[in-house]
Protein backbone atom coordinates (compact mmCIF):
# COMPACT_ATOMS: atom_id res chain seq x y z
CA UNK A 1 0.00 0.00 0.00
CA UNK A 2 1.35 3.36 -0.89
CA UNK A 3 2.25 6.46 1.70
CA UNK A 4 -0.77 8.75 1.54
CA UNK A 5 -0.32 12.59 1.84
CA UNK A 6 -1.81 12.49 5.41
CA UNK A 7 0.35 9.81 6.64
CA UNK A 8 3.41 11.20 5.25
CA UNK A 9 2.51 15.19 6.73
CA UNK A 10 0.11 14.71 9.51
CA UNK A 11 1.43 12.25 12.06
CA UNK A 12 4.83 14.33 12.40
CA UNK A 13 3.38 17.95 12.74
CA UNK A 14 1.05 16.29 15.68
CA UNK A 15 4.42 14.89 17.06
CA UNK A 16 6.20 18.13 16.87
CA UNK A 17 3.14 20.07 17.79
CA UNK A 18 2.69 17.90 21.23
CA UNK A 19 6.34 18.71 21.52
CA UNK A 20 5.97 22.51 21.23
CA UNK A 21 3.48 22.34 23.86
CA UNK A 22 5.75 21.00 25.90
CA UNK A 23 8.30 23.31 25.40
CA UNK A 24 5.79 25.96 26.33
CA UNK A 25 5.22 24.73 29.29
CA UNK A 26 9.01 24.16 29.71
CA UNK A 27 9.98 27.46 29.26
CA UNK A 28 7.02 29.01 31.37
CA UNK A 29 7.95 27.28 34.16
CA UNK A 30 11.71 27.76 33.36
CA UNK A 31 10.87 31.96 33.58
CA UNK A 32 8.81 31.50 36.84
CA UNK A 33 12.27 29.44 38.48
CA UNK A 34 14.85 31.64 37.33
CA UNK A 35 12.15 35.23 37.86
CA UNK A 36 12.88 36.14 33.91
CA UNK A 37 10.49 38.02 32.57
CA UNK A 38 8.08 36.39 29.92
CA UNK A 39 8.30 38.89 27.39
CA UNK A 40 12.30 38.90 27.33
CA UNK A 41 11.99 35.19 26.15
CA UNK A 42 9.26 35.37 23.90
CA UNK A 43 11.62 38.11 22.25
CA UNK A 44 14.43 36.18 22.02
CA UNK A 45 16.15 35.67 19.00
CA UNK A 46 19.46 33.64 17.91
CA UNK A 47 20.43 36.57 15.38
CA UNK A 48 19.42 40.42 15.18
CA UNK A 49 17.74 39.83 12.10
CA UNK A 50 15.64 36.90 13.13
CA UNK A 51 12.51 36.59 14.20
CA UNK A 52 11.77 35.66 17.66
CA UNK A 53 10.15 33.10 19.83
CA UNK A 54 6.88 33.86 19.95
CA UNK A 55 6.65 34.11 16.13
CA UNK A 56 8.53 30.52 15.47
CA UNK A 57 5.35 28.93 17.48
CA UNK A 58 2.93 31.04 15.78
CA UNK A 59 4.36 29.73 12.58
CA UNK A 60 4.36 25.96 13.25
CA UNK A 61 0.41 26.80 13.49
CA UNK A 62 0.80 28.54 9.95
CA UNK A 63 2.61 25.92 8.59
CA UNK A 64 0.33 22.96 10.05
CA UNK A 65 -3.47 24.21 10.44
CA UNK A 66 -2.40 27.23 7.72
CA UNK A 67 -1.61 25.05 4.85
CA UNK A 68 -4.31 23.15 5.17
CA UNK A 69 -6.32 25.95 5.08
CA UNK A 70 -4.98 27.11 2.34
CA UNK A 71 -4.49 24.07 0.22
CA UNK A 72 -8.42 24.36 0.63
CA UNK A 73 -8.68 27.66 -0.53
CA UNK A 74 -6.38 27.04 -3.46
CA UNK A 75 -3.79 30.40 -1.91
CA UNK A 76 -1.38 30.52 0.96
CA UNK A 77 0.03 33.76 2.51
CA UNK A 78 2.66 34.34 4.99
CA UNK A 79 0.64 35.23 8.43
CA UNK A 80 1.36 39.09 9.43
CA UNK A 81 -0.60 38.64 12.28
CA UNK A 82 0.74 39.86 15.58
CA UNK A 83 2.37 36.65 17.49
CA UNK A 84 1.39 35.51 21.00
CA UNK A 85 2.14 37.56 23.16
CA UNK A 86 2.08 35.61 26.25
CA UNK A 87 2.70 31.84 27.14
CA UNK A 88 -1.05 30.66 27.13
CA UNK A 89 -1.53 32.66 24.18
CA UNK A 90 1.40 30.18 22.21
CA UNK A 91 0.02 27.34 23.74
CA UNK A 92 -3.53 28.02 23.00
CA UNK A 93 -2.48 28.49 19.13
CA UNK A 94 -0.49 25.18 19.51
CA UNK A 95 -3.37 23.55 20.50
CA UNK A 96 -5.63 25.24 17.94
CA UNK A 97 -3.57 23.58 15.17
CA UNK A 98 -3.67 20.26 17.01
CA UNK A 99 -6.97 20.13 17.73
CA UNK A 100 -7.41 20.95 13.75
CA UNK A 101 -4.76 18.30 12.43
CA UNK A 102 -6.60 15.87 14.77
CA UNK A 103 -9.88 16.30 13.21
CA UNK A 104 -8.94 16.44 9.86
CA UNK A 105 -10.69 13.64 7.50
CA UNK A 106 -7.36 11.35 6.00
CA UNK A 107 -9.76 11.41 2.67
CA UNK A 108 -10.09 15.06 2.23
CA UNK A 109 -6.23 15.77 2.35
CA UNK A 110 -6.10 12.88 -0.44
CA UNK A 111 -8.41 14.41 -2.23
CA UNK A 112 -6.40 18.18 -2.20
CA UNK A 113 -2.99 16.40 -3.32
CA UNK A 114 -3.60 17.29 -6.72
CA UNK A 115 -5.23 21.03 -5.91
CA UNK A 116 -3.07 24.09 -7.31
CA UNK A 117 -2.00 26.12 -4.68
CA UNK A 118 -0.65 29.36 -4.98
CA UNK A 119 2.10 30.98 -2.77
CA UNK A 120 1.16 34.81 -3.00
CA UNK A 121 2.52 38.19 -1.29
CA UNK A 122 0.04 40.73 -1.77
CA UNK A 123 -2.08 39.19 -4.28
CA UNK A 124 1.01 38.45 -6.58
CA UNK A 125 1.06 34.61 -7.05
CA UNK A 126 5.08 33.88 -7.11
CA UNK A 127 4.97 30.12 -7.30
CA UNK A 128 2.21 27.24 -7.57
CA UNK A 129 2.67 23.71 -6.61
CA UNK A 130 0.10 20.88 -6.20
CA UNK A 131 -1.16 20.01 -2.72
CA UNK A 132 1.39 16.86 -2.17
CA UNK A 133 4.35 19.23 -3.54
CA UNK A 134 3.11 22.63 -1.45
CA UNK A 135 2.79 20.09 1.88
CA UNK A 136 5.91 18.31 1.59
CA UNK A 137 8.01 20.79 -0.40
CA UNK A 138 6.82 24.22 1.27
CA UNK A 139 4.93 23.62 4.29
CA UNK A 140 6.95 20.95 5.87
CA UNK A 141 10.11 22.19 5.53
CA UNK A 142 8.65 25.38 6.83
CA UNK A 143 7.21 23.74 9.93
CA UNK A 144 10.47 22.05 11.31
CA UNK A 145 12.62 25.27 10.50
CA UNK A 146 10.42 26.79 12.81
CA UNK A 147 10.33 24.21 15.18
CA UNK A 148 13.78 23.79 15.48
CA UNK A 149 14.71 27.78 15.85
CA UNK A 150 12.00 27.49 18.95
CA UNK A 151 13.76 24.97 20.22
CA UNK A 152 17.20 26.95 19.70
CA UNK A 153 16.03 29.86 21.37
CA UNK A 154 14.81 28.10 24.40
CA UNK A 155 18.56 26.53 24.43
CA UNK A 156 20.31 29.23 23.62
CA UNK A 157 18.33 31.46 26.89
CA UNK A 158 19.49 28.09 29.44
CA UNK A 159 16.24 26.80 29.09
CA UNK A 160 17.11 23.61 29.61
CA UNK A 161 15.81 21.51 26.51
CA UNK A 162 17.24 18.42 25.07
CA UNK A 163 16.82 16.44 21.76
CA UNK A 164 14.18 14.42 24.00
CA UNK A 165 12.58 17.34 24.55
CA UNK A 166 12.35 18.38 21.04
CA UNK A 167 11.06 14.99 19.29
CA UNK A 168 8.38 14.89 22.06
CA UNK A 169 6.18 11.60 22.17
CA UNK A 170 7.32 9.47 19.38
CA UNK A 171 5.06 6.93 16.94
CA UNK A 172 6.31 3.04 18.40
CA UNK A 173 4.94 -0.20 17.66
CA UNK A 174 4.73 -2.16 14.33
C-alpha cells in the first residue's frame, strides 16, 4: 500500500506540535524558576535579524493548520498577524492547530494532493505547486525550520531543553 499525503505530513506535525506544547510549558515554568520576565523570552532571537520566539510557534500553526487551510482555498500567505504575546496565548495556538490536524478527515487531504495552490505576497502569485508538492516541499520544511529555531532559542536562553525534549512523544509499535 502506498504512503498517503496524510500519513506522510500529519502524524509528524502532531508529534512536533505535542512537543511545542511542551516546550511551552518548559519554558514558562523555566521563567517563573529563574524570575525572567516572559516577554524577554518570547523576544528572544538567535540573530538580530531573526525573528523571535513567539513568532517561530505562531508559525508551526501557519505551517500545520495554515496550509491546510490554504491548500483548501487554493492560496497561501505568509501570516502578518501579531504573534502571541504571552505563554497561554502560544500554547492556545499550539493547540488550535492540534486540535485541527486531529480532526482532519485522511480522505479530504487525499483528495487536495492534486489542488493548485498558490504561494502569494500581496495578491502576486510567485509560485504554484500541487497540494502533495506545497505540503511536503513548502509547508513541511517550513514547519520544522520553525520548530527547530523554537527549540534553539529556548537553548540558547538556558532553558534547559534536550533532543528528548524536542522529538516529544514518538510513533512506536509495528
Amino acid at each position: 500500500m502506498p504512503l498517503t499525503l496524510h500519513a506522510a505530513v500529519i502524524p509528524g506535525w502532531l508529534q512536533m506540535l505535542g512537543a511545542a506544547r511542551a516546550l511551552i510549558d518548559k519554558a514558562q515554568d523555566w521563567c517563573a524558576e529563574h524570575q525572567v520576565d516572559p516577554a524577554d523570552l518570547l523576544g528572544a532571537r538567535l540573530a538580530d535579524d531573526m525573528l523571535p520566539l513567539a513568532y517561530q510557534w505562531k508559525s508551526c500553526r501557519v505551517h500545520s493548520r495554515g496550509a491546510i487551510e490554504g491548500l483548501r482555498a487554493g492560496s497561501f500567505s505568509p501570516d502578518m498577524s501579531t504573534p502571541p504575546a504571552s505563554f497561554a496565548a502560544a500554547a492556545a495556538l499550539i493547540d488550535d492547530a492540534a486540535g485541527f490536524l486531529q480532526a482532519l478527515d485522511p480522505a479530504e487531504l487525499e483528495d487536495l494532493a492534486a489542488k493548485t495552490v498558490g504561494f502569494s505576497i500581496n495578491d502576486v502569485v510567485l509560485m504554484e505547486f500541487t497540494g502533495t508538492n506545497f505540503l511536503l516541499g513548502f509547508s513541511q520544511p517550513n514547519f520544522y525550520f520553525h520548530m527547530t529555531a523554537a527549540y534553539a532559542i529556548l537553548r540558547a536562553r538556558g532553558v534547559p531543553v534536550g533532543k528528548v525534549d524536542y522529538l516529544g512523544a514518538m510513533p512506536l509499535g509495528g
